[in-house]
N, C-alpha and C. Protein backbone atom coordinates (compact mmCIF):
# COMPACT_ATOMS: atom_id res chain seq x y z
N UNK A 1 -30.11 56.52 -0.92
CA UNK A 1 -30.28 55.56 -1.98
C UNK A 1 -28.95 55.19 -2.62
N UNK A 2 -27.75 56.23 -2.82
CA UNK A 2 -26.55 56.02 -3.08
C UNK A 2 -26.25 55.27 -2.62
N UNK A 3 -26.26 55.09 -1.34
CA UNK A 3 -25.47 54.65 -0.62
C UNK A 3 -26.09 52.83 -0.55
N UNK A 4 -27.34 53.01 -0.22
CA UNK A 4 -27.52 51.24 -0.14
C UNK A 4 -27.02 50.61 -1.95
N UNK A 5 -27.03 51.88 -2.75
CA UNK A 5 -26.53 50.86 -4.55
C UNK A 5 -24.96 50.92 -3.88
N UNK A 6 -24.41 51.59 -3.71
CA UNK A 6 -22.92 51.56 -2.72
C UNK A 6 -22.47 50.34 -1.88
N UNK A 7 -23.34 49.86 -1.03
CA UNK A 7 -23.32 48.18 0.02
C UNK A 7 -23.41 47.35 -1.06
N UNK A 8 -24.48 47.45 -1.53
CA UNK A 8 -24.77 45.92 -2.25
C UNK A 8 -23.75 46.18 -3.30
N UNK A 9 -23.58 47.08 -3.87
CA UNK A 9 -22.53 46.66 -4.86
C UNK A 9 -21.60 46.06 -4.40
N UNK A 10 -20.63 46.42 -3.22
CA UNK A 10 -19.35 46.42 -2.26
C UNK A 10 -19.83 44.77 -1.61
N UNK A 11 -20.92 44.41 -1.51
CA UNK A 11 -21.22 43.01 -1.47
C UNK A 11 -21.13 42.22 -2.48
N UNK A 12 -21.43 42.44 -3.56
CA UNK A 12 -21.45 41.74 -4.68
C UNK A 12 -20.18 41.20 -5.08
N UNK A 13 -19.33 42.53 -5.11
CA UNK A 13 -17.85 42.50 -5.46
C UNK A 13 -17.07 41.38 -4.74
N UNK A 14 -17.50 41.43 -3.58
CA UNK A 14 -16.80 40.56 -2.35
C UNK A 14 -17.02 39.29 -2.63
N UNK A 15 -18.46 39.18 -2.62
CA UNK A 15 -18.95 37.41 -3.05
C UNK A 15 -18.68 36.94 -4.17
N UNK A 16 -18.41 37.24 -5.17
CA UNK A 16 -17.86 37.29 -6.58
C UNK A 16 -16.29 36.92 -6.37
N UNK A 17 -15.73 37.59 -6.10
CA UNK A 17 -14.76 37.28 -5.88
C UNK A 17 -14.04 36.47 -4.38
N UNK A 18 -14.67 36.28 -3.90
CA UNK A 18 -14.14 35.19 -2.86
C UNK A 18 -14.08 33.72 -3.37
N UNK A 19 -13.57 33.04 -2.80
CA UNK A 19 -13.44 31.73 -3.02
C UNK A 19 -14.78 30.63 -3.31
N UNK A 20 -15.25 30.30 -4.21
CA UNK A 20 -16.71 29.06 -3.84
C UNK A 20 -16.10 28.17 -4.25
N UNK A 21 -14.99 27.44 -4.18
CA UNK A 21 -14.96 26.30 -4.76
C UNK A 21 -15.71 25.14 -3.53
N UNK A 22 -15.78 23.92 -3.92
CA UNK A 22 -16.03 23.14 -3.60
C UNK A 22 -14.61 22.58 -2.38
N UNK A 23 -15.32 21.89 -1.22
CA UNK A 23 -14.09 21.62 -0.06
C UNK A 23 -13.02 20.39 -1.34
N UNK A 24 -12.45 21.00 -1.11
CA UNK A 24 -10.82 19.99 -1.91
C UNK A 24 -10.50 19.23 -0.57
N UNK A 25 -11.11 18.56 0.08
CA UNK A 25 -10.52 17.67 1.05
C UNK A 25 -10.34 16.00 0.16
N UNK A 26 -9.55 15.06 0.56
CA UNK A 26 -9.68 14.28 -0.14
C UNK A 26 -10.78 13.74 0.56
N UNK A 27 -11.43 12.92 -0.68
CA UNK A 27 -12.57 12.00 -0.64
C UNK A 27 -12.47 10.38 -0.33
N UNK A 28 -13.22 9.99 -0.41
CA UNK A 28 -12.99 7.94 -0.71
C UNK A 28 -11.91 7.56 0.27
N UNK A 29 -11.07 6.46 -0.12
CA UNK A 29 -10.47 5.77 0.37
C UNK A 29 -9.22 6.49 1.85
N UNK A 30 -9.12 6.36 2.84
CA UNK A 30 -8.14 6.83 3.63
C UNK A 30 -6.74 5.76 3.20
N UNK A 31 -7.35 4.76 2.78
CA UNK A 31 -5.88 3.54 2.58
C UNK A 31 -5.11 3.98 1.32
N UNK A 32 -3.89 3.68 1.17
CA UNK A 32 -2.73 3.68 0.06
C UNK A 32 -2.80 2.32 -0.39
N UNK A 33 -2.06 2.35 -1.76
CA UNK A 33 -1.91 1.17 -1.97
C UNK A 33 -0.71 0.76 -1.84
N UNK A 34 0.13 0.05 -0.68
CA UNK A 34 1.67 -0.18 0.12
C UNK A 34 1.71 -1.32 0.46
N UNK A 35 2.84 -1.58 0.41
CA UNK A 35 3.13 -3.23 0.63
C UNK A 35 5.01 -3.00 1.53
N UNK A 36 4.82 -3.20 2.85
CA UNK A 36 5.84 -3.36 3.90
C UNK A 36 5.98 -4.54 4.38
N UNK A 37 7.51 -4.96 4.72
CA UNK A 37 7.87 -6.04 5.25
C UNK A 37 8.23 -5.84 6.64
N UNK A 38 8.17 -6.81 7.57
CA UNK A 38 9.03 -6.34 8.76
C UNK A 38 9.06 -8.16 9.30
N UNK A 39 9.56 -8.26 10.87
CA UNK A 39 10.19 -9.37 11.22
C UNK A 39 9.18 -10.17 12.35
N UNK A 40 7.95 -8.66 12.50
CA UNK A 40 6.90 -9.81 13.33
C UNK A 40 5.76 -8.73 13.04
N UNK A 41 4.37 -9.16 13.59
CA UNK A 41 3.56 -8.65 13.88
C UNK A 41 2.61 -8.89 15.36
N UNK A 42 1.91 -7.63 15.63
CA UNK A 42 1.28 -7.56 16.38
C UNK A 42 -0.33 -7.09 16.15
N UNK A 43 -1.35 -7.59 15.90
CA UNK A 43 -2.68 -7.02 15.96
C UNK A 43 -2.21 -6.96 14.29
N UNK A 44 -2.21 -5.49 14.06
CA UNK A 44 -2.46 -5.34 12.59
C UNK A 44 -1.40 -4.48 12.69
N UNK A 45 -0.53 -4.02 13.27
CA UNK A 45 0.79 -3.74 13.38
C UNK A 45 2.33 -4.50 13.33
N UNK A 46 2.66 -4.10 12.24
CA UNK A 46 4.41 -5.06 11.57
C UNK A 46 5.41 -4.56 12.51
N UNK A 47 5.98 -5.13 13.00
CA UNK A 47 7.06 -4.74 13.84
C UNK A 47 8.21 -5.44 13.13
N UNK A 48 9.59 -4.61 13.26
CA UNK A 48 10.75 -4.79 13.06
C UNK A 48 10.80 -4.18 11.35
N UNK A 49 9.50 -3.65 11.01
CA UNK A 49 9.74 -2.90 9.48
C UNK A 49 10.91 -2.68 9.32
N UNK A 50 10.93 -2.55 7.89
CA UNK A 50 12.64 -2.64 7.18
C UNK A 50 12.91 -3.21 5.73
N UNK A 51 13.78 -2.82 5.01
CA UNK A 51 13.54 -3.29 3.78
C UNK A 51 15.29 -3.95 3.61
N UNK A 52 16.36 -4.38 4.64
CA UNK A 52 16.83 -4.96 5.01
C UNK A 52 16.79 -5.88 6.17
N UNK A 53 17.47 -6.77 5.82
CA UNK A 53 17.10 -8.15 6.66
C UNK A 53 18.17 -9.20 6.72
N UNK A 54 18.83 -9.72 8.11
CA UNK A 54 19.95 -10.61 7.91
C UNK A 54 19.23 -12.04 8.03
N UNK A 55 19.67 -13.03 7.31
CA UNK A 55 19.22 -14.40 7.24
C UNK A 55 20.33 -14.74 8.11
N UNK A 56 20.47 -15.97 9.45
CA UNK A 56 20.80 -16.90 9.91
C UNK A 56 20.08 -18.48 9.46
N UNK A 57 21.23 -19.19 8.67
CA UNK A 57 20.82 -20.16 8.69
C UNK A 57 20.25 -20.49 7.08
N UNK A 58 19.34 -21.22 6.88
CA UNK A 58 19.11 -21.16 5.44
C UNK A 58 17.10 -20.77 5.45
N UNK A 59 16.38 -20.04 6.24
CA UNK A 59 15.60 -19.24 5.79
C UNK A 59 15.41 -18.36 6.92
N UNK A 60 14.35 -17.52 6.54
CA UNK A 60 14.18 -16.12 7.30
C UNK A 60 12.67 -16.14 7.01
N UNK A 61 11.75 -15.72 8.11
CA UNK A 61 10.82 -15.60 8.26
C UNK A 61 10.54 -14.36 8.20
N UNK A 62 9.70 -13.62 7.21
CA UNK A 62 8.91 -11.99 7.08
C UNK A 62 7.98 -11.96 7.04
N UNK A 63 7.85 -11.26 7.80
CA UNK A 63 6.13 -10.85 7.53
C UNK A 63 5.94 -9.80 6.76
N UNK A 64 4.65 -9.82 6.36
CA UNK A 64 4.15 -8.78 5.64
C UNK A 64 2.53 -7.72 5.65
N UNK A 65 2.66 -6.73 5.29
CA UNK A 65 1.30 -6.19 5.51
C UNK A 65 1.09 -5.17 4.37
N UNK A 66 -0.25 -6.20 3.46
CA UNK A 66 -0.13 -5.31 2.28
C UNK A 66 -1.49 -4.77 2.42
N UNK A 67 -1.73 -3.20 2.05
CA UNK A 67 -2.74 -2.05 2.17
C UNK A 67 -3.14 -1.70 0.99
N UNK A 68 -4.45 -2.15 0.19
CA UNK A 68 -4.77 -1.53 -0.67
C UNK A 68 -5.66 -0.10 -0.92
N UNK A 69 -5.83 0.55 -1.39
CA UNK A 69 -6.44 1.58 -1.35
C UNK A 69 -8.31 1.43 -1.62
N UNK A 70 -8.37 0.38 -2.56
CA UNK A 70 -9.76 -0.07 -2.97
C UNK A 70 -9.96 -1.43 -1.74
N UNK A 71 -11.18 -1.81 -1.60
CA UNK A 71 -11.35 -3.03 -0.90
C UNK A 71 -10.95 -3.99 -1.44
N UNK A 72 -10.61 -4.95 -0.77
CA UNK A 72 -10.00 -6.06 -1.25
C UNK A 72 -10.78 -6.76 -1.61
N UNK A 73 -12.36 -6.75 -1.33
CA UNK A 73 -13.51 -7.62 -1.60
C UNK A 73 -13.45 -9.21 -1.44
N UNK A 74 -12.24 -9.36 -0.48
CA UNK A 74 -12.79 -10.72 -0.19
C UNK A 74 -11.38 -11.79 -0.80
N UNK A 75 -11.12 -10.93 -2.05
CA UNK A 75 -9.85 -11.37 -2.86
C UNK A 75 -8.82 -12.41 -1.77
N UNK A 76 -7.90 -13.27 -2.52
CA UNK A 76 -6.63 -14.47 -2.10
C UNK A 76 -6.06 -13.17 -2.85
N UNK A 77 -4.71 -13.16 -1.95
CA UNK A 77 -3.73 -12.11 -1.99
C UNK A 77 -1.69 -12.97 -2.58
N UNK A 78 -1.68 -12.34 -3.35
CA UNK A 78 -0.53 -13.69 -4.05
C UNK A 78 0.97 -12.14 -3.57
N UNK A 79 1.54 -13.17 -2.73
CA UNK A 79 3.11 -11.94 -2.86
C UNK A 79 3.69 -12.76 -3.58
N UNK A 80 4.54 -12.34 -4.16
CA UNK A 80 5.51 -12.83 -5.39
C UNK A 80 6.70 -12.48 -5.50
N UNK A 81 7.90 -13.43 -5.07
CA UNK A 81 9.34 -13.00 -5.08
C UNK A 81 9.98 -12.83 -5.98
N UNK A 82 10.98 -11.70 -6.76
CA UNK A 82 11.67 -11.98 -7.11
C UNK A 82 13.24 -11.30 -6.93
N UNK A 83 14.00 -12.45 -7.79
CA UNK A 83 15.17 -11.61 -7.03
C UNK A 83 16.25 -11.20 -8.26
N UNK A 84 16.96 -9.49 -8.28
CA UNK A 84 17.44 -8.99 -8.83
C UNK A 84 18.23 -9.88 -9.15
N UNK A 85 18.63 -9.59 -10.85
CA UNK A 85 19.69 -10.36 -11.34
C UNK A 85 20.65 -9.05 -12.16
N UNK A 86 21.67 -9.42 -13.25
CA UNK A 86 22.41 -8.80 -13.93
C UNK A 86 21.16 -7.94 -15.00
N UNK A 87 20.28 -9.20 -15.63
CA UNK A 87 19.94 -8.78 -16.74
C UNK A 87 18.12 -8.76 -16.20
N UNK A 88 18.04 -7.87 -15.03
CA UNK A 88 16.52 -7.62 -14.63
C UNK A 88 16.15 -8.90 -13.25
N UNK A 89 14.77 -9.12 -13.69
CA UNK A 89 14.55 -9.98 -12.23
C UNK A 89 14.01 -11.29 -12.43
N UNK A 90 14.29 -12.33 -11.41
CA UNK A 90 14.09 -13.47 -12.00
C UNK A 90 13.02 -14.17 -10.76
N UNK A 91 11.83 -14.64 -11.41
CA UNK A 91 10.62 -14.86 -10.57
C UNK A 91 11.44 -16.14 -9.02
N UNK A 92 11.09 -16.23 -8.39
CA UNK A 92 11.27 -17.26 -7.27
C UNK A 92 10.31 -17.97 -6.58
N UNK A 93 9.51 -17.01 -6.19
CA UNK A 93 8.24 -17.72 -5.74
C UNK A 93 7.14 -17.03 -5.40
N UNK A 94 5.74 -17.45 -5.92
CA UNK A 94 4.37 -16.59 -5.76
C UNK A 94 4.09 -17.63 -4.45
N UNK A 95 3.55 -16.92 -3.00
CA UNK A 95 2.87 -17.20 -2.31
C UNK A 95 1.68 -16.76 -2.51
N UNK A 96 0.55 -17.51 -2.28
CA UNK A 96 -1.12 -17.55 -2.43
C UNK A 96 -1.64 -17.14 -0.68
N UNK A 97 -2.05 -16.34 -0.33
CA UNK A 97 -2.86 -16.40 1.10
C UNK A 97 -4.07 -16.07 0.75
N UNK A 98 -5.12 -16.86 1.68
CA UNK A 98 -6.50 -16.98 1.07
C UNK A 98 -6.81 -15.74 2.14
N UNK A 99 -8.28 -15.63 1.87
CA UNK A 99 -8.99 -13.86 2.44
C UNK A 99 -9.81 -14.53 3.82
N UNK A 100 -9.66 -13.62 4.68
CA UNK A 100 -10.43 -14.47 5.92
C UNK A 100 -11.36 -13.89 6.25
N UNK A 101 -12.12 -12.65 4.94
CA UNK A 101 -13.02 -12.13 5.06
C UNK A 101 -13.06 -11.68 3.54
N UNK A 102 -14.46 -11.14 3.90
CA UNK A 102 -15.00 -11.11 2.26
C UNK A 102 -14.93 -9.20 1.92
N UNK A 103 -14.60 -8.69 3.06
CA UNK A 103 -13.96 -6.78 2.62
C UNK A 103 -12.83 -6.83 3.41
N UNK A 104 -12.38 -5.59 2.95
CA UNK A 104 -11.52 -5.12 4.06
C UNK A 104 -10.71 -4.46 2.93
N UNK A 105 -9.01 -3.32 3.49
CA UNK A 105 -8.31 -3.35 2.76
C UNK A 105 -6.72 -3.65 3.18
N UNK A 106 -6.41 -4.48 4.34
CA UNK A 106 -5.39 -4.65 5.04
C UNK A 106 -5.17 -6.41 4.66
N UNK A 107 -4.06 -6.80 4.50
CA UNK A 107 -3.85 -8.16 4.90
C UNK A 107 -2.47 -8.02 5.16
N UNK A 108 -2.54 -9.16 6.77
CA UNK A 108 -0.91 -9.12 7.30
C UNK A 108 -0.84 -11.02 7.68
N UNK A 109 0.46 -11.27 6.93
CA UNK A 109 0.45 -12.95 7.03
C UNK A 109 2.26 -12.74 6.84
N UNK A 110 2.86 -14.13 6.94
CA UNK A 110 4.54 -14.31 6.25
C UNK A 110 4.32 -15.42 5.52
N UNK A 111 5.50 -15.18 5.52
CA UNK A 111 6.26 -16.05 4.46
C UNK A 111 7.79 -16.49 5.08
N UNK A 112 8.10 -17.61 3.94
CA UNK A 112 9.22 -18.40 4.28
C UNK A 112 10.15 -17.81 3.06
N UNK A 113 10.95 -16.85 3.36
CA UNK A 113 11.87 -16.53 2.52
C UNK A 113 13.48 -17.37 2.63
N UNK A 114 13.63 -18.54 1.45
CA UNK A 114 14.26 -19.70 1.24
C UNK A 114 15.23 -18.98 0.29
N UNK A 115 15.47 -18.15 -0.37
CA UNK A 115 15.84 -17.65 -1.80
C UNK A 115 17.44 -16.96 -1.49
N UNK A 116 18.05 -17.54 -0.56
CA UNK A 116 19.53 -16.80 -0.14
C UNK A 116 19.56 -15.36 0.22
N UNK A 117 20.47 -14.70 0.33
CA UNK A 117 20.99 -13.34 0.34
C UNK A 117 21.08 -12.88 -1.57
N UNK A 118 20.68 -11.16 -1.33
CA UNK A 118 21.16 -10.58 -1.96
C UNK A 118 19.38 -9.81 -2.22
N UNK A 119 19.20 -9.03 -3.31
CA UNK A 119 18.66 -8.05 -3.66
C UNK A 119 17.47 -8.78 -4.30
N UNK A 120 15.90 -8.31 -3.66
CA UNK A 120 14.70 -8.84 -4.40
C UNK A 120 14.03 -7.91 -4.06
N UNK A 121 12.37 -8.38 -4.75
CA UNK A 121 11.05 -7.17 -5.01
C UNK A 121 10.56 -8.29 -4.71
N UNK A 122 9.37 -7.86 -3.88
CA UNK A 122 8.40 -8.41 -3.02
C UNK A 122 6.76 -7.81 -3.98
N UNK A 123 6.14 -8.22 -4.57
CA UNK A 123 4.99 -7.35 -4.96
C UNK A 123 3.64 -8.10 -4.23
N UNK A 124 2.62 -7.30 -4.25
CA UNK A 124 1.57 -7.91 -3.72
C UNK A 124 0.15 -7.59 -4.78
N UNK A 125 -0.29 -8.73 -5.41
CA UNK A 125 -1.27 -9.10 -6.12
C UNK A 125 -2.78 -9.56 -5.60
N UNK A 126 -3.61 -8.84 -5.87
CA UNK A 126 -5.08 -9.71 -5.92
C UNK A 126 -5.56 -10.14 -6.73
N UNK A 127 -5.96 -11.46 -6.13
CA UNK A 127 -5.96 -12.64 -7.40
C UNK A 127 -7.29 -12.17 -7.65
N UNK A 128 -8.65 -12.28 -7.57
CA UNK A 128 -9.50 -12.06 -8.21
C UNK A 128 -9.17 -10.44 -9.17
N UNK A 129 -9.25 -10.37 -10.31
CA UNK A 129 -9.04 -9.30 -11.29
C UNK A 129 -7.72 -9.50 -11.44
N UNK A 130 -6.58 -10.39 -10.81
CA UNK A 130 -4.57 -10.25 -11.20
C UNK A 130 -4.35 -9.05 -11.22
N UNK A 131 -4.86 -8.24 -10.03
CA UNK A 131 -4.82 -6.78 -10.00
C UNK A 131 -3.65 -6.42 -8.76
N UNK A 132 -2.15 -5.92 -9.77
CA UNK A 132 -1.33 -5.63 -8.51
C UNK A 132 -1.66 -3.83 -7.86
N UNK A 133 -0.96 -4.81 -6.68
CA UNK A 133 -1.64 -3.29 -5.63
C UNK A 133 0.03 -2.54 -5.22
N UNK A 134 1.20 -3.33 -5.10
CA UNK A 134 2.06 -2.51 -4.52
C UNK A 134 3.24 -3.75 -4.60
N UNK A 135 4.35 -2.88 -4.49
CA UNK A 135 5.79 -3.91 -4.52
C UNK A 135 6.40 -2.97 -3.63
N UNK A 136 7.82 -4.11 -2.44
CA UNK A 136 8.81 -3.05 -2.42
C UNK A 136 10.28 -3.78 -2.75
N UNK A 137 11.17 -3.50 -2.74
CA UNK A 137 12.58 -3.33 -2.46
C UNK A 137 13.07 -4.04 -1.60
N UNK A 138 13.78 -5.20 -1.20
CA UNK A 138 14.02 -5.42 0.14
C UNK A 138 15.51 -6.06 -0.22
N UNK A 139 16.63 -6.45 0.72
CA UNK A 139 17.77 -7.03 0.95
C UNK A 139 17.83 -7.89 1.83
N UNK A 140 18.73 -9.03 1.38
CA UNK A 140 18.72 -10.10 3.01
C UNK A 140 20.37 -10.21 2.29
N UNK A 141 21.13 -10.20 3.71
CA UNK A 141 22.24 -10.30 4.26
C UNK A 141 22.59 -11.48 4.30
């Protein structure tokens, strides 16, 4: 009789103290919310990624592929240039691309970057809610 109050106790102790939490795996969304430039695309893959870039000539063609973490629901997706100055950043130009579907959380399209050389932020906006999702950093030569 000792001995089985002996197990179950020595069980108790064990289950008590072992781990129950709940799985900590992440949940929901597998997408980030990121916004990359590069010099072409393929499928849904950016090729030539990079957050430098040499212009020949007077524009440069980028592409882009911006990833939100929530669905895009369908949303027109606005990138918006601007380019570093002395005293902060000075707007250049919002491109509008309309949605060629009503979910998803990927959109990959370009743009005509006209705005010279030197140092800008690229951000990427969804227009339904003016809800930004991601900016980066980029240079043209």
């Amino acid at each position: 009789m000792k001995r089985k109050i002996f197990v179950l106790l020595l069980i108790s102790v064990f289950l008590s103290s072992s781990d129950c939490k709940k799985d900590e795996s992440p949940t929901g969304s597998e997408f980030q919310n990121k916004l990359t430039l590069g010099t072409g695309m393929t499928g849904f893959v950016l090729v030539g990624e990079s957050t430098s870039f040499t212009m020949i000539g007077s524009s440069l063609n980028l592409y882009f592929r911006l990833e939100a973490k929530d669905d895009m629901a369908g949303s027109n997706v606005q990138i918006k240039i601007e380019k570093s100055t002395t005293s902060g950043y000075s707007h250049q130009q919002t491109f509008t691309f309309e949605a060629t579907q009503s979910y998803g959380h990927i959109m990959l399209s370009s743009f005509g970057h006209t705005f010279g050389k030197g140092e800008f932020k690229a951000s990427g906006i969804l227009v339904n809610g003016n809800k930004f999702v991601a900016s980066i950093n980029y240079i043209v030569n």
